[in-house]
Protein backbone atom coordinates (compact mmCIF):
# COMPACT_ATOMS: atom_id res chain seq x y z
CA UNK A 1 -16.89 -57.32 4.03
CA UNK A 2 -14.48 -59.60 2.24
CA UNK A 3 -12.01 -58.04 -0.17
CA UNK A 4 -13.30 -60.56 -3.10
CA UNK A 5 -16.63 -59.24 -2.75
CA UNK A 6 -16.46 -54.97 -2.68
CA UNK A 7 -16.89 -53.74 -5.74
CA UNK A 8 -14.13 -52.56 -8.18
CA UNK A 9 -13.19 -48.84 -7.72
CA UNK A 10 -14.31 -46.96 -10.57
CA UNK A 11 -11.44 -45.50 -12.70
CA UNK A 12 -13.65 -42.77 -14.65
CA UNK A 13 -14.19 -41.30 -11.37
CA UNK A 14 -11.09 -40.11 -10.54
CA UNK A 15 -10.98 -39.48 -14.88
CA UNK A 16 -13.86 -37.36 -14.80
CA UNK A 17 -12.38 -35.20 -11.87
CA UNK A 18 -9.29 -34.47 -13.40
CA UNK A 19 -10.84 -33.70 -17.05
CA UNK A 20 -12.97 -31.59 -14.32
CA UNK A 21 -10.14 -30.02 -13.06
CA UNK A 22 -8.44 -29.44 -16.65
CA UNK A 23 -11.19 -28.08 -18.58
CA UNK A 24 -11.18 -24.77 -20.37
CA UNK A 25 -14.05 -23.74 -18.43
CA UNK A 26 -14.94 -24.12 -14.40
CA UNK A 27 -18.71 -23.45 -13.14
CA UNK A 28 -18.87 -20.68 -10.97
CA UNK A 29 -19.71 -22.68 -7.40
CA UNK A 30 -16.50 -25.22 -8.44
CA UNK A 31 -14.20 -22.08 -8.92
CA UNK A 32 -15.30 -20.44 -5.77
CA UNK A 33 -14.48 -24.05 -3.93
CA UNK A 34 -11.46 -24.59 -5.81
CA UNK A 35 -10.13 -20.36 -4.51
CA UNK A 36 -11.09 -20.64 -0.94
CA UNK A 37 -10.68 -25.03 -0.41
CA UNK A 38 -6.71 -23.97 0.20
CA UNK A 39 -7.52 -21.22 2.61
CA UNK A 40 -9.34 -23.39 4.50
CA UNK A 41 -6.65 -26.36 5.00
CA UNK A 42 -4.02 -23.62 5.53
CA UNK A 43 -6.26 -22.24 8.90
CA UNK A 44 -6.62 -26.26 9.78
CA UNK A 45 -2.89 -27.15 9.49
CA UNK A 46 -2.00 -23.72 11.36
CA UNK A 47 -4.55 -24.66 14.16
CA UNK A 48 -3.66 -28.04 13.95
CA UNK A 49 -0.09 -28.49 13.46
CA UNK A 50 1.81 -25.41 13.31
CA UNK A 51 0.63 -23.20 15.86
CA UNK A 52 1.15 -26.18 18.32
CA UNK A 53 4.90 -26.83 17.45
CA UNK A 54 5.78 -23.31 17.11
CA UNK A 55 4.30 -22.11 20.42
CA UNK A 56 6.51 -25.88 21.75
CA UNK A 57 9.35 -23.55 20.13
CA UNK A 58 8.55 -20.18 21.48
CA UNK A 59 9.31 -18.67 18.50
CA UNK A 60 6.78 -15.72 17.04
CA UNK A 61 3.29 -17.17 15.61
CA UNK A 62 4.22 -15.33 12.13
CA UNK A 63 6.22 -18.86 11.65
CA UNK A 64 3.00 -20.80 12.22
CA UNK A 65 1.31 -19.05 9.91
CA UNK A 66 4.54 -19.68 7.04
CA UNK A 67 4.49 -23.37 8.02
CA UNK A 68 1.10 -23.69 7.71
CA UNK A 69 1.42 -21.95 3.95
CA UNK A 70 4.24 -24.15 2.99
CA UNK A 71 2.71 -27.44 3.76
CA UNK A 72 -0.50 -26.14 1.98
CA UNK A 73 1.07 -24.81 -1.51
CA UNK A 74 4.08 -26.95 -1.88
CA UNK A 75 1.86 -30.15 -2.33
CA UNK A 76 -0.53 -28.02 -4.38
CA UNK A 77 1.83 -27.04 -6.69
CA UNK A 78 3.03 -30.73 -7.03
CA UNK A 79 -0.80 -31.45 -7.68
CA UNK A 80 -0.30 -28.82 -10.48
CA UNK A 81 2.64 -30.94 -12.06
CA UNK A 82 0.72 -34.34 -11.58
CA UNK A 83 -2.39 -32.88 -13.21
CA UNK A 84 0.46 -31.90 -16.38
CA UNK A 85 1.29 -35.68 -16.33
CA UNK A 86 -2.13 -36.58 -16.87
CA UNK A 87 -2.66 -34.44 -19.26
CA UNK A 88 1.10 -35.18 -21.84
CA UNK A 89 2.50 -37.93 -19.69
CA UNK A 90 5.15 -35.94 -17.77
CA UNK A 91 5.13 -33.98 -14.89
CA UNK A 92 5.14 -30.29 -15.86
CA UNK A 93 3.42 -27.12 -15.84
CA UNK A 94 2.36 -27.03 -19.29
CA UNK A 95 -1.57 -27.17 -20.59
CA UNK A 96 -2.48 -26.62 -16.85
CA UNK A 97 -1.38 -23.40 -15.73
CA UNK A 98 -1.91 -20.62 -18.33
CA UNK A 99 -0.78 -17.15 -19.19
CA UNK A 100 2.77 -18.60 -19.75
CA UNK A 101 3.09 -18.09 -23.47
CA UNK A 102 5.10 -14.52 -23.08
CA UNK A 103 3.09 -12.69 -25.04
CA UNK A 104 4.79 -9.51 -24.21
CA UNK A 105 7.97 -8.74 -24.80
CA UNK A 106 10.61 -8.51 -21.51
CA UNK A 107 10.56 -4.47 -21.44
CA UNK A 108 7.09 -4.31 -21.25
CA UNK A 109 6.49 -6.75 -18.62
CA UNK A 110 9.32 -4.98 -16.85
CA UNK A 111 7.30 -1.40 -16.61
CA UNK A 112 4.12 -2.99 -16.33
CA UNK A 113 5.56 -5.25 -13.69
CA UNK A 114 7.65 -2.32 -11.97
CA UNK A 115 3.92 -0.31 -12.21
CA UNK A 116 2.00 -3.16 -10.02
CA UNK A 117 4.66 -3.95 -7.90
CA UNK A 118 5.37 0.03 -6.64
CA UNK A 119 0.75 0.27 -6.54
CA UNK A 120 0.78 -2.87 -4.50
CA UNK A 121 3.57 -1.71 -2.41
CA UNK A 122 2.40 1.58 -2.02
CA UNK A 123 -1.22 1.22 -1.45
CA UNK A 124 -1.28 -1.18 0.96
CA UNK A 125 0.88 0.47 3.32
CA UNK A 126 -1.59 3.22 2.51
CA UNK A 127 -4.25 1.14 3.43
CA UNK A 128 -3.18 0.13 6.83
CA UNK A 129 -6.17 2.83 8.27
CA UNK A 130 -8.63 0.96 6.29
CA UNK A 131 -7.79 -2.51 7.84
CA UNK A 132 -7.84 -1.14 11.52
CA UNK A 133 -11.01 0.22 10.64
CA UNK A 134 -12.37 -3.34 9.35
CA UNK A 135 -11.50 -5.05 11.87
CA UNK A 136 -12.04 -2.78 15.09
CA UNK A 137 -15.51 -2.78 13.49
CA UNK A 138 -16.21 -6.56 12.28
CA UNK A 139 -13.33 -8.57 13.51
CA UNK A 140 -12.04 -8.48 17.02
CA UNK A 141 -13.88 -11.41 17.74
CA UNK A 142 -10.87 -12.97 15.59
CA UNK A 143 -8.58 -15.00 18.27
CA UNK A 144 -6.02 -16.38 16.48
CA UNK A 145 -2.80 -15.04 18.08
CA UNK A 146 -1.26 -12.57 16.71
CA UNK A 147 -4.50 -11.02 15.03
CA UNK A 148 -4.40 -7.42 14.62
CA UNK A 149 -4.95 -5.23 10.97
CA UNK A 150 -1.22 -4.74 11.45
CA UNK A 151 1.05 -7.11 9.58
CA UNK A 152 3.48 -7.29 12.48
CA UNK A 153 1.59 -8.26 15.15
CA UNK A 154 2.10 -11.50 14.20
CA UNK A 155 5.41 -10.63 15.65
CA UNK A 156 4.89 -8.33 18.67
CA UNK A 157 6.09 -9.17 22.18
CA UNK A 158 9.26 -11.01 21.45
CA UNK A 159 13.06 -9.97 21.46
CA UNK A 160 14.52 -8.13 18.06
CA UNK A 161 17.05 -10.58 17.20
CA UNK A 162 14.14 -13.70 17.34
CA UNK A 163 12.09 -11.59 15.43
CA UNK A 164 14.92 -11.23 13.03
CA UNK A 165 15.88 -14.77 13.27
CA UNK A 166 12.25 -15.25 12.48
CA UNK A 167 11.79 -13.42 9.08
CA UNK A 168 15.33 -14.35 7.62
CA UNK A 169 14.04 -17.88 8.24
CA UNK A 170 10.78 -17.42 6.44
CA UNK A 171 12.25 -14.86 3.75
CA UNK A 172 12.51 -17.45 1.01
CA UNK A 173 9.17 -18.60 1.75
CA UNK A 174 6.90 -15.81 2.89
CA UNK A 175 9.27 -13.41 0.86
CA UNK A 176 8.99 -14.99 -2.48
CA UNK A 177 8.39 -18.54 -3.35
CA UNK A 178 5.23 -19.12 -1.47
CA UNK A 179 3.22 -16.10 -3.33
CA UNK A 180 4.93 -17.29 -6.77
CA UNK A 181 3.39 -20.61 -6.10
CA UNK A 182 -0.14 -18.50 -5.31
CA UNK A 183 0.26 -16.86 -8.24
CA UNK A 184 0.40 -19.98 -10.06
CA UNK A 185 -2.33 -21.39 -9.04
CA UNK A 186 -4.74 -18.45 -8.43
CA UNK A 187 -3.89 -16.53 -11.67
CA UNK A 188 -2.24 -19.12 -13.43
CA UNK A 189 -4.40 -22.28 -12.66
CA UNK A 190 -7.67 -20.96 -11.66
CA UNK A 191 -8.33 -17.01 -13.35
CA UNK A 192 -8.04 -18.37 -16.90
CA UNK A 193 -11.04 -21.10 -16.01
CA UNK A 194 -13.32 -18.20 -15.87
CA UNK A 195 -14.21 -17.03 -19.82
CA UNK A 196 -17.94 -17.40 -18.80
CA UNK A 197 -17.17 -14.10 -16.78
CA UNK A 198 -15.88 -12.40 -19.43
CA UNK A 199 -14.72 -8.68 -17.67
CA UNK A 200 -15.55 -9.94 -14.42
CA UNK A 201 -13.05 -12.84 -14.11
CA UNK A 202 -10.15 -10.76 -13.01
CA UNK A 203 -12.44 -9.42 -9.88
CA UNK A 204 -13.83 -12.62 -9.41
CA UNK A 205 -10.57 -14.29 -8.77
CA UNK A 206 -9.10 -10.95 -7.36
CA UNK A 207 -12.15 -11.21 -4.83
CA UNK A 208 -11.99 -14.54 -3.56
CA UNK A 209 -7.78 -14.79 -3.67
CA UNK A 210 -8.69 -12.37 -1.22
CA UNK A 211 -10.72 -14.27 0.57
CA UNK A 212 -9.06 -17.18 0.56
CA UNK A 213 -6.99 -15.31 3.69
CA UNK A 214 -9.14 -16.57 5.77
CA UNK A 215 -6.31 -15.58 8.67
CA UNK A 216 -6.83 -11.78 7.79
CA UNK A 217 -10.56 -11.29 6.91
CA UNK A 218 -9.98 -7.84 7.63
CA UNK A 219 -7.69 -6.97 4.67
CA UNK A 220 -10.52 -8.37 1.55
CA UNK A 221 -11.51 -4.71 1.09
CA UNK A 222 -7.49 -3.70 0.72
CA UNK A 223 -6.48 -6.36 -1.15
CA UNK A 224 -9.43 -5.65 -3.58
CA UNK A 225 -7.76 -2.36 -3.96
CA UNK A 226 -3.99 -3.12 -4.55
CA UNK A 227 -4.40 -6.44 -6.15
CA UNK A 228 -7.00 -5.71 -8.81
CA UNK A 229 -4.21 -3.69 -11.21
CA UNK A 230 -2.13 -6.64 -11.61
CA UNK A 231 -4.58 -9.11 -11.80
CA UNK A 232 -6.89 -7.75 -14.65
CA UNK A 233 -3.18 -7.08 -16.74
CA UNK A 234 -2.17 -10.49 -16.78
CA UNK A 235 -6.15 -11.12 -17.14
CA UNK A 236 -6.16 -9.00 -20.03
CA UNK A 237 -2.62 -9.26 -21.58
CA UNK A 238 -2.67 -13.16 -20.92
CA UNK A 239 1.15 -12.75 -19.02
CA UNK A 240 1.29 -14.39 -15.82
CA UNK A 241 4.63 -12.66 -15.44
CA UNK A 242 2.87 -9.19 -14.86
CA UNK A 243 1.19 -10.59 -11.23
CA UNK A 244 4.37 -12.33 -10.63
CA UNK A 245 6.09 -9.10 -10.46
CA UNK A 246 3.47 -7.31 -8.38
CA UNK A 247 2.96 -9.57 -5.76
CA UNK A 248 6.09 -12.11 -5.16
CA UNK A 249 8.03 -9.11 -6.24
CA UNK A 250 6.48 -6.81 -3.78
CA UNK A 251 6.43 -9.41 -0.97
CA UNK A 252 9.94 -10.05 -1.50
CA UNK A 253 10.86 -5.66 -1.54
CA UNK A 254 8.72 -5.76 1.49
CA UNK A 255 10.73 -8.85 3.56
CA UNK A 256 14.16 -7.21 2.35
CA UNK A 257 13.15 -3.67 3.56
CA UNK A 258 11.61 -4.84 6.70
CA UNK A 259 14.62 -7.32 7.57
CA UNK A 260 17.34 -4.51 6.80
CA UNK A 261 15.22 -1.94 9.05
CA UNK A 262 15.34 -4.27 12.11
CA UNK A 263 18.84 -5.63 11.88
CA UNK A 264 19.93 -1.92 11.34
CA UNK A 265 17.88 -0.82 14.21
CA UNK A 266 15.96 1.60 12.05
CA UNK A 267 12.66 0.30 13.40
CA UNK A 268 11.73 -2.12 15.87
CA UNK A 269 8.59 -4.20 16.80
């Protein structure tokens, strides 16, 4: 068909997406796309991409599973910034990601923070016996390498100082920036969408973040559990900073602990 004769694109469309996107309010089937949409293209860039170069590599499949993250949230989050522009003409977080106010002063994010981080941390180590339960019931079907309801198996079967090698590489990403930018989006972007839920937003989004790990299917029940605290607190006291603590802070205790343990030989894999 010659060029002269398609018809124009339609600017509004493209308008009416992003006024979609920014409203105060998303439907209920929109929100569930917009939590588990990410998931998805992380599992298709892993499969796709990531798994192929870092089994080329020989390196553990945990890294996969990073790359696969980064190349996922790091152009979200720019999304997140372009949808700012849109909305005041520069690129920033501002009128798009909520709960950023401070509402609360610094020592009582700090305990309330401190609080969720030590429950997360706590409870789903606790939880481990849970997850093997899941998934020796519902999930050994699961083939992606590495599967297992133990975080490290991502890791097993290759020397100590690889392993090592491995998480010190993906410590700034796994360890910290990668769940900030989660947290973002998930309780920053996405929970606040939800007044139609009323009480029920915070396990809504809770439920589905959960979800959304479509690598671990196993662990929804646990991270039900040790996410919910931190979730309905920033929910309720509108401070994003409270679910920043808990999770980036606990992933980033967990990476530190974990890394020191192997490198000291305290533990092995």
């Amino acid at each position: 068909m010659d060029t002269a004769m398609r018809p124009p694109a339609d600017p509004q469309g493209a308008k009416g997406f992003v006024a979609k996107l920014l409203a105060d309010r998303h439907s209920v089937p929109f929100s569930i796309a917009l939590h588990l949409v990410p998931g998805a293209a992380i599992v298709a860039v892993y499969a796709f991409i990531a798994a192929p170069l870092v089994r080329a590599i020989n390196f553990p499949i945990f890294l996969a599973w990073a790359i696969a993250l980064a190349i996922v949230l790091f152009p979200l989050q720019l999304f997140l910034l372009w949808l700012g522009k849109q909305q005041t003409g520069r690129f920033t977080m501002k009128g798009v990601v909520h709960y950023r106010d401070k509402p609360l002063s610094r020592r009582k994010v700090f305990w309330l923070g401190a609080a969720c981080l030590v429950w997360m941390t706590v409870v789903s180590l606790s939880l481990t016996p849970l997850d093997n339960i899941v998934y020796d019931w519902f999930f050994t079907w699961v083939d992606y390498q590495g599967a297992g309801p133990d975080g490290t198996t991502y890791l097993q079967g290759y020397p100590q100082e690889l392993v090592i090698t491995t998480l010190l590489i993906c410590a700034p990403f796994t360890g910290f920036t990668l769940p900030l930018l989660e947290e973002y989006y998930f309780r920053g972007f996405l929970l606040p969408r939800l007044p139609q839920l009323g009480k029920w937003a915070p396990f809504f989004n809770t439920f589905f973040f959960s979800v959304y790990h479509f690598w671990a299917p196993w662990t929804v029940l646990s991270k039900l559990v040790f996410l919910y605290p931190g979730v309905w607190l920033a929910w309720k006291k509108q401070d994003i900073r409270i679910s920043i603590a808990m999770h980036p802070g606990s992933a980033l205790l967990m990476t530190v602990v974990g890394v020191i343990a192997l490198a000291s030989g305290a533990t092995s894999i």
